[in-house]
Protein backbone atom coordinates (compact mmCIF):
# COMPACT_ATOMS: atom_id res chain seq x y z
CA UNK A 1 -41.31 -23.01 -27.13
CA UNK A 2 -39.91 -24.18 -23.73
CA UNK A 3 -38.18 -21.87 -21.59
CA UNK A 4 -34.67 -23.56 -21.09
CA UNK A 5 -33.24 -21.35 -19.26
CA UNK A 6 -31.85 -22.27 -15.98
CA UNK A 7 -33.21 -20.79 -13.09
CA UNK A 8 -30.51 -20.59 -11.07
CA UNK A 9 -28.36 -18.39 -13.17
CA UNK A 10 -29.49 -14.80 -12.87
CA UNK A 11 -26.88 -11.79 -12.64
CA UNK A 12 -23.34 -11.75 -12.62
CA UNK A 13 -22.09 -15.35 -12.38
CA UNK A 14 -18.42 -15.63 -10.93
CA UNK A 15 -16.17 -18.69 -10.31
CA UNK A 16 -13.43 -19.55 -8.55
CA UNK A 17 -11.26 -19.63 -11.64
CA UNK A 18 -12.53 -16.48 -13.12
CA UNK A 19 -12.56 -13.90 -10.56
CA UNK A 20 -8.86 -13.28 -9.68
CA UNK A 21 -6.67 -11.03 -12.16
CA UNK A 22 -3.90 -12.17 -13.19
CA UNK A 23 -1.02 -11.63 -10.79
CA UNK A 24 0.90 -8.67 -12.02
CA UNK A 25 4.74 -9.52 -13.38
CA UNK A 26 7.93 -8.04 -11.68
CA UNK A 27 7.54 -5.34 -14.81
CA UNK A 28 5.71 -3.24 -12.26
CA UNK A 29 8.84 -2.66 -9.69
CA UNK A 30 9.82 -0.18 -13.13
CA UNK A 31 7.03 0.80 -15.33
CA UNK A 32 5.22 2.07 -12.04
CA UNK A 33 8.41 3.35 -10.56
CA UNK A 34 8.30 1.41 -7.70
CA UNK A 35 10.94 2.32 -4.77
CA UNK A 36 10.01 0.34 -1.49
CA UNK A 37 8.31 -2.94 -1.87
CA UNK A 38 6.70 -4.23 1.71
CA UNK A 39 7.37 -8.16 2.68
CA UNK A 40 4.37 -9.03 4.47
CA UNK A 41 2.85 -11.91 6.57
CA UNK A 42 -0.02 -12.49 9.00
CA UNK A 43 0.43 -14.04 12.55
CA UNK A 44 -2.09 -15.11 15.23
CA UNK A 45 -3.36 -12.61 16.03
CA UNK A 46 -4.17 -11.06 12.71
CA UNK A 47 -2.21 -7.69 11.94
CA UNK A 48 -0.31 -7.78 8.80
CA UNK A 49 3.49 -7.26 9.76
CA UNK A 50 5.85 -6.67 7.35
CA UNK A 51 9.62 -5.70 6.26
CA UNK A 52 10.24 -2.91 4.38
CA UNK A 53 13.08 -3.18 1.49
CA UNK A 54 14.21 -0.93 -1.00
CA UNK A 55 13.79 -1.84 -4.60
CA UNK A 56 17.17 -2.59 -5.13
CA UNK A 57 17.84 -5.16 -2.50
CA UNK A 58 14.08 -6.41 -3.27
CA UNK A 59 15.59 -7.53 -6.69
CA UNK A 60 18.53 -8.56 -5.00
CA UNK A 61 16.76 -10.74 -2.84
CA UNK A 62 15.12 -12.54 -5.82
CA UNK A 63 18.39 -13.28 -7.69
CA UNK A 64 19.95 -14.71 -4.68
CA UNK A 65 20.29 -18.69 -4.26
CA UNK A 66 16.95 -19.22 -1.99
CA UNK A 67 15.36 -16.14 -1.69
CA UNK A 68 14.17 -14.87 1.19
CA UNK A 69 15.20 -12.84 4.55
CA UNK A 70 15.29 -13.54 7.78
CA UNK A 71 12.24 -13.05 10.40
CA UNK A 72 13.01 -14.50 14.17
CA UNK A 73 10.78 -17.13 14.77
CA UNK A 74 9.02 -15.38 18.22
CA UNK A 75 6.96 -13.50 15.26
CA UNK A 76 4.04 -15.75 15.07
CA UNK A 77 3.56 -15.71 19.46
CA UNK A 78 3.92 -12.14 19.86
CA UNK A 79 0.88 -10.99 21.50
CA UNK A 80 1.53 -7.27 20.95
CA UNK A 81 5.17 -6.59 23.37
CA UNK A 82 4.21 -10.33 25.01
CA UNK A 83 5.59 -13.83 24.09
CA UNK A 84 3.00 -16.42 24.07
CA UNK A 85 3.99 -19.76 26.39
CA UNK A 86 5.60 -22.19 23.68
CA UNK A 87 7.47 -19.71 21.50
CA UNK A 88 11.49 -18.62 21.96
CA UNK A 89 13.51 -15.37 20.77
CA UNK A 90 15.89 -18.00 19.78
CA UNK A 91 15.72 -18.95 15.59
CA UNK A 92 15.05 -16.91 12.56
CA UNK A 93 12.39 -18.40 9.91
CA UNK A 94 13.06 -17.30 6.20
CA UNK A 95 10.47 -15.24 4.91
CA UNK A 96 10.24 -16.04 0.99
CA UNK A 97 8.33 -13.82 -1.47
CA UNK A 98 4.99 -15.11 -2.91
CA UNK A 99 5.02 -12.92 -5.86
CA UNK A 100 1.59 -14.06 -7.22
CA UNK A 101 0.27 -11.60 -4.24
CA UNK A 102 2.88 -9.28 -6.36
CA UNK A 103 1.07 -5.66 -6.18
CA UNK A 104 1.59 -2.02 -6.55
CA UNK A 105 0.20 -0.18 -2.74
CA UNK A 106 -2.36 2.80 -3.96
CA UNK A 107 -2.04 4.35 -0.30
CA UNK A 108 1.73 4.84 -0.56
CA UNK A 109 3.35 6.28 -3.33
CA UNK A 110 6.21 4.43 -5.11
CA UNK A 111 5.66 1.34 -2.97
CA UNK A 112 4.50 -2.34 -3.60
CA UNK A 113 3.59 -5.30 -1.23
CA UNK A 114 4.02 -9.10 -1.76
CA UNK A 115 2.53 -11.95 0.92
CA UNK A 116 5.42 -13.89 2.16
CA UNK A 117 5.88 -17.73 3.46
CA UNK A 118 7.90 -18.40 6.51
CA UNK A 119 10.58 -21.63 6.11
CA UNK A 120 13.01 -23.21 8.25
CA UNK A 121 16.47 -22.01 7.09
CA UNK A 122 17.89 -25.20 7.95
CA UNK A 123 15.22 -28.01 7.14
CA UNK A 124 14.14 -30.20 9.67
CA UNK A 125 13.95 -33.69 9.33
CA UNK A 126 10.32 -34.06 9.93
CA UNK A 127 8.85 -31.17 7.74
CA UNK A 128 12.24 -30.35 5.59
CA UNK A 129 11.72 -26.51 4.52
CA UNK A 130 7.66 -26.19 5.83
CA UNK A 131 6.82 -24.26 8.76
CA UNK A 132 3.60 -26.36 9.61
CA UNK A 133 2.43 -23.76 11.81
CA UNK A 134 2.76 -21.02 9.44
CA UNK A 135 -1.09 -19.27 8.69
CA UNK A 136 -0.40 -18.73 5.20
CA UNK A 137 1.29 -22.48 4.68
CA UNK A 138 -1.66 -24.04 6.88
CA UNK A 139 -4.44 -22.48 4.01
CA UNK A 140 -2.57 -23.80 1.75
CA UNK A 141 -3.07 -26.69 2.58
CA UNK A 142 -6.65 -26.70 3.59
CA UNK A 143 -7.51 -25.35 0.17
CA UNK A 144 -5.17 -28.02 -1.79
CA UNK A 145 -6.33 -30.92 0.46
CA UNK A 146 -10.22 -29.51 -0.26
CA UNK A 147 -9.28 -29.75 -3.96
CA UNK A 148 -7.60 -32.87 -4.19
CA UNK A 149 -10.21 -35.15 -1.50
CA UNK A 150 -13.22 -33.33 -2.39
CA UNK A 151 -13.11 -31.48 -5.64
CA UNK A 152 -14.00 -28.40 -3.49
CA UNK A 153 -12.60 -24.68 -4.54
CA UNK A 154 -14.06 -21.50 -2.68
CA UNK A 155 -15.24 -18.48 -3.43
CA UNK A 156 -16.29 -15.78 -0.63
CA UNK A 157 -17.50 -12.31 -0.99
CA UNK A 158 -16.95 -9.75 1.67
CA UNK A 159 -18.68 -6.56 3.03
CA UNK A 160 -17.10 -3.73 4.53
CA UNK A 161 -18.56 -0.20 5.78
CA UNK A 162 -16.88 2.41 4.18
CA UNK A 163 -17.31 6.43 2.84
CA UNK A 164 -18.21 6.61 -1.02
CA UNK A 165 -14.18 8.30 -1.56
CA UNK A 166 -13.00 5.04 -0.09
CA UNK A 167 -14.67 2.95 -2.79
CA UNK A 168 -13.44 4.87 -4.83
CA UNK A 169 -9.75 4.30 -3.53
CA UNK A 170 -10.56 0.49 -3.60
CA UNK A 171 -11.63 0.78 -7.67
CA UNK A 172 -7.79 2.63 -8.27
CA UNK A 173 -6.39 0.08 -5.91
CA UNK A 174 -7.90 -2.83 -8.58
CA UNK A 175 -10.22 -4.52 -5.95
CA UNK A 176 -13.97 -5.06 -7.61
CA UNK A 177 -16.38 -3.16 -5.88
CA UNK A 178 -19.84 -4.99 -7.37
CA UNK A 179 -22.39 -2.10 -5.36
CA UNK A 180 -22.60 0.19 -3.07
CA UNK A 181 -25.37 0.40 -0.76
CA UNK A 182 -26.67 2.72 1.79
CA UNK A 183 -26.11 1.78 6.08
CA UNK A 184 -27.80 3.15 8.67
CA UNK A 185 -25.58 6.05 9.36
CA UNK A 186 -25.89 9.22 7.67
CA UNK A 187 -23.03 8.95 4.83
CA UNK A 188 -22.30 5.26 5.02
CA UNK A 189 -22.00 2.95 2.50
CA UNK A 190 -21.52 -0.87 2.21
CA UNK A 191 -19.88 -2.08 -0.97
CA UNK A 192 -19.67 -6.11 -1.86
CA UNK A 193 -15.90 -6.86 -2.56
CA UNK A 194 -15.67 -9.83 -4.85
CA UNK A 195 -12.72 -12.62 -4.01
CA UNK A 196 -12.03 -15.96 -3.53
CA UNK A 197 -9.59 -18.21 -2.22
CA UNK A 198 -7.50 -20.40 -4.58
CA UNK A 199 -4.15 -22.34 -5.17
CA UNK A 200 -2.94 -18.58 -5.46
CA UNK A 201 -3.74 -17.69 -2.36
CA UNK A 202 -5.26 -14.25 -3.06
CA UNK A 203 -5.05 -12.15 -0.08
CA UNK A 204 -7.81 -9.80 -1.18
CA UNK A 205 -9.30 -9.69 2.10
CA UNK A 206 -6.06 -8.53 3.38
CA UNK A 207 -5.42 -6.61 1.33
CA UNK A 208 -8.66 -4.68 1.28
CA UNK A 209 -8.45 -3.97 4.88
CA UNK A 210 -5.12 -2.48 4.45
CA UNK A 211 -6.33 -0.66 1.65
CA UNK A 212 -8.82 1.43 3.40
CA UNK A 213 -7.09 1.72 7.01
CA UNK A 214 -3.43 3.31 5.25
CA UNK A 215 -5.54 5.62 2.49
CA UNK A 216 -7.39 6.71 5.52
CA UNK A 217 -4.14 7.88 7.11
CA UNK A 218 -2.30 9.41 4.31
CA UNK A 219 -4.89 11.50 3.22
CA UNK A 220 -3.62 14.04 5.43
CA UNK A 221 -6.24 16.96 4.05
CA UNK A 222 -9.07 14.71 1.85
CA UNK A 223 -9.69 12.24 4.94
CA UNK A 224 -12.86 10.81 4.25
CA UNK A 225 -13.48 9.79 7.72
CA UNK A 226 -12.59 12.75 9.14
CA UNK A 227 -14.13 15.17 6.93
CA UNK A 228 -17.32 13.49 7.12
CA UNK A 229 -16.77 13.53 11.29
CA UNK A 230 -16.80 9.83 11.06
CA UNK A 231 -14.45 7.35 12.20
């Protein structure tokens, strides 16, 4: 009897529409007694800024007419206490909630972080309520344009170098760690971090990073890279 089986699928198959959780519901903010939740988004130069809001006012927020809060538009040129040529102090942006990136923060207990789009408070009449230059709006629409012109969705896996306690951290935080693997250095490890980018805009990447660089700091005793003398 022929062999029918196609060569091409060996080990763990993931696609785009499979790998992502499902986003966690606003159930979270009380049945994991959530206090602070951070409003995050990404400028040019790549740190993740954010607001932090209490609970209380988060929920607030959400009832309200257009959600959102204010963020002055100089965010996106600040080039650490420098304003890049092109951008004003003048302006706020309203930074709305994404709350598919909804999710409880394992290095900080009590608090929760959602990705947030910037809009125009007052909509222009070119654009209306789109910031075009907005990183998180401009994926958007390279991944929906990819979609709808070419049928393309994507799917990328990442590798970081991290301490075995670290993986760890990243299982509890809910990120799949498919294997860790030994480096070069005595005690370092490599583990593949599944994720993809979809119409959801998963920030795993993101939020990966932030995973590992805020346990590192909070662990004020158990520091992995510390009490391993690594940094």
């Amino acid at each position: 009897m022929a062999d029918t089986t196609d060569p091409s699928s060996f080990g763990v198959i993931y696609a785009p529409n499979t790998v992502d959780p499902p986003p966690p519901t606003l159930d979270i903010l009380h049945t994991r007694r959530i206090k602070f939740v951070g409003l995050q988004w990404v400028d040019y130069t790549n740190p993740v800024r954010f607001f932090l809001t209490p609970t209380p006012h988060f929920q607030m927020i959400l009832t309200s007419q257009r959600p959102g809060t204010g963020v002055g538009k100089f965010t996106l040129g600040l080039i650490f206490l420098t304003l890049a040529l092109g951008f004003s102090s003048n302006g706020e942006y309203l930074l709305v909630p994404d709350l598919t990136s909804l999710r409880v923060a394992p290095y900080a207990q009590h608090h929760a972080v959602v990705m947030c789009y910037l809009q125009e408070k007052f909509p222009s009449p070119e654009h209306g309520r789109v910031v075009p230059i907005d990183p998180r709006t401009l994926l958007k629409r390279v991944i929906d344009e990819a979609a709808e012109k070419a049928g393309v969705s994507f799917l990328v896996g990442i590798e970081i170098t991290v301490l075995e306690e670290i993986a760890d951290a990243l299982q509890e935080a809910g990120h799949e760690v498919q294997m860790v693997h030994a480096e070069s250095a005595p005690g370092q490890l490599m583990p593949s971090d599944s994720m993809k980018w979809s119409p959801g805009l998963s920030p795993s990447g993101l939020h990966t990073r932030d995973d590992i660089r805020y346990s590192e700091k909070t662990w004020a005793s158990g520091n992995p890279s510390t009490s391993h003398s690594f940094r």
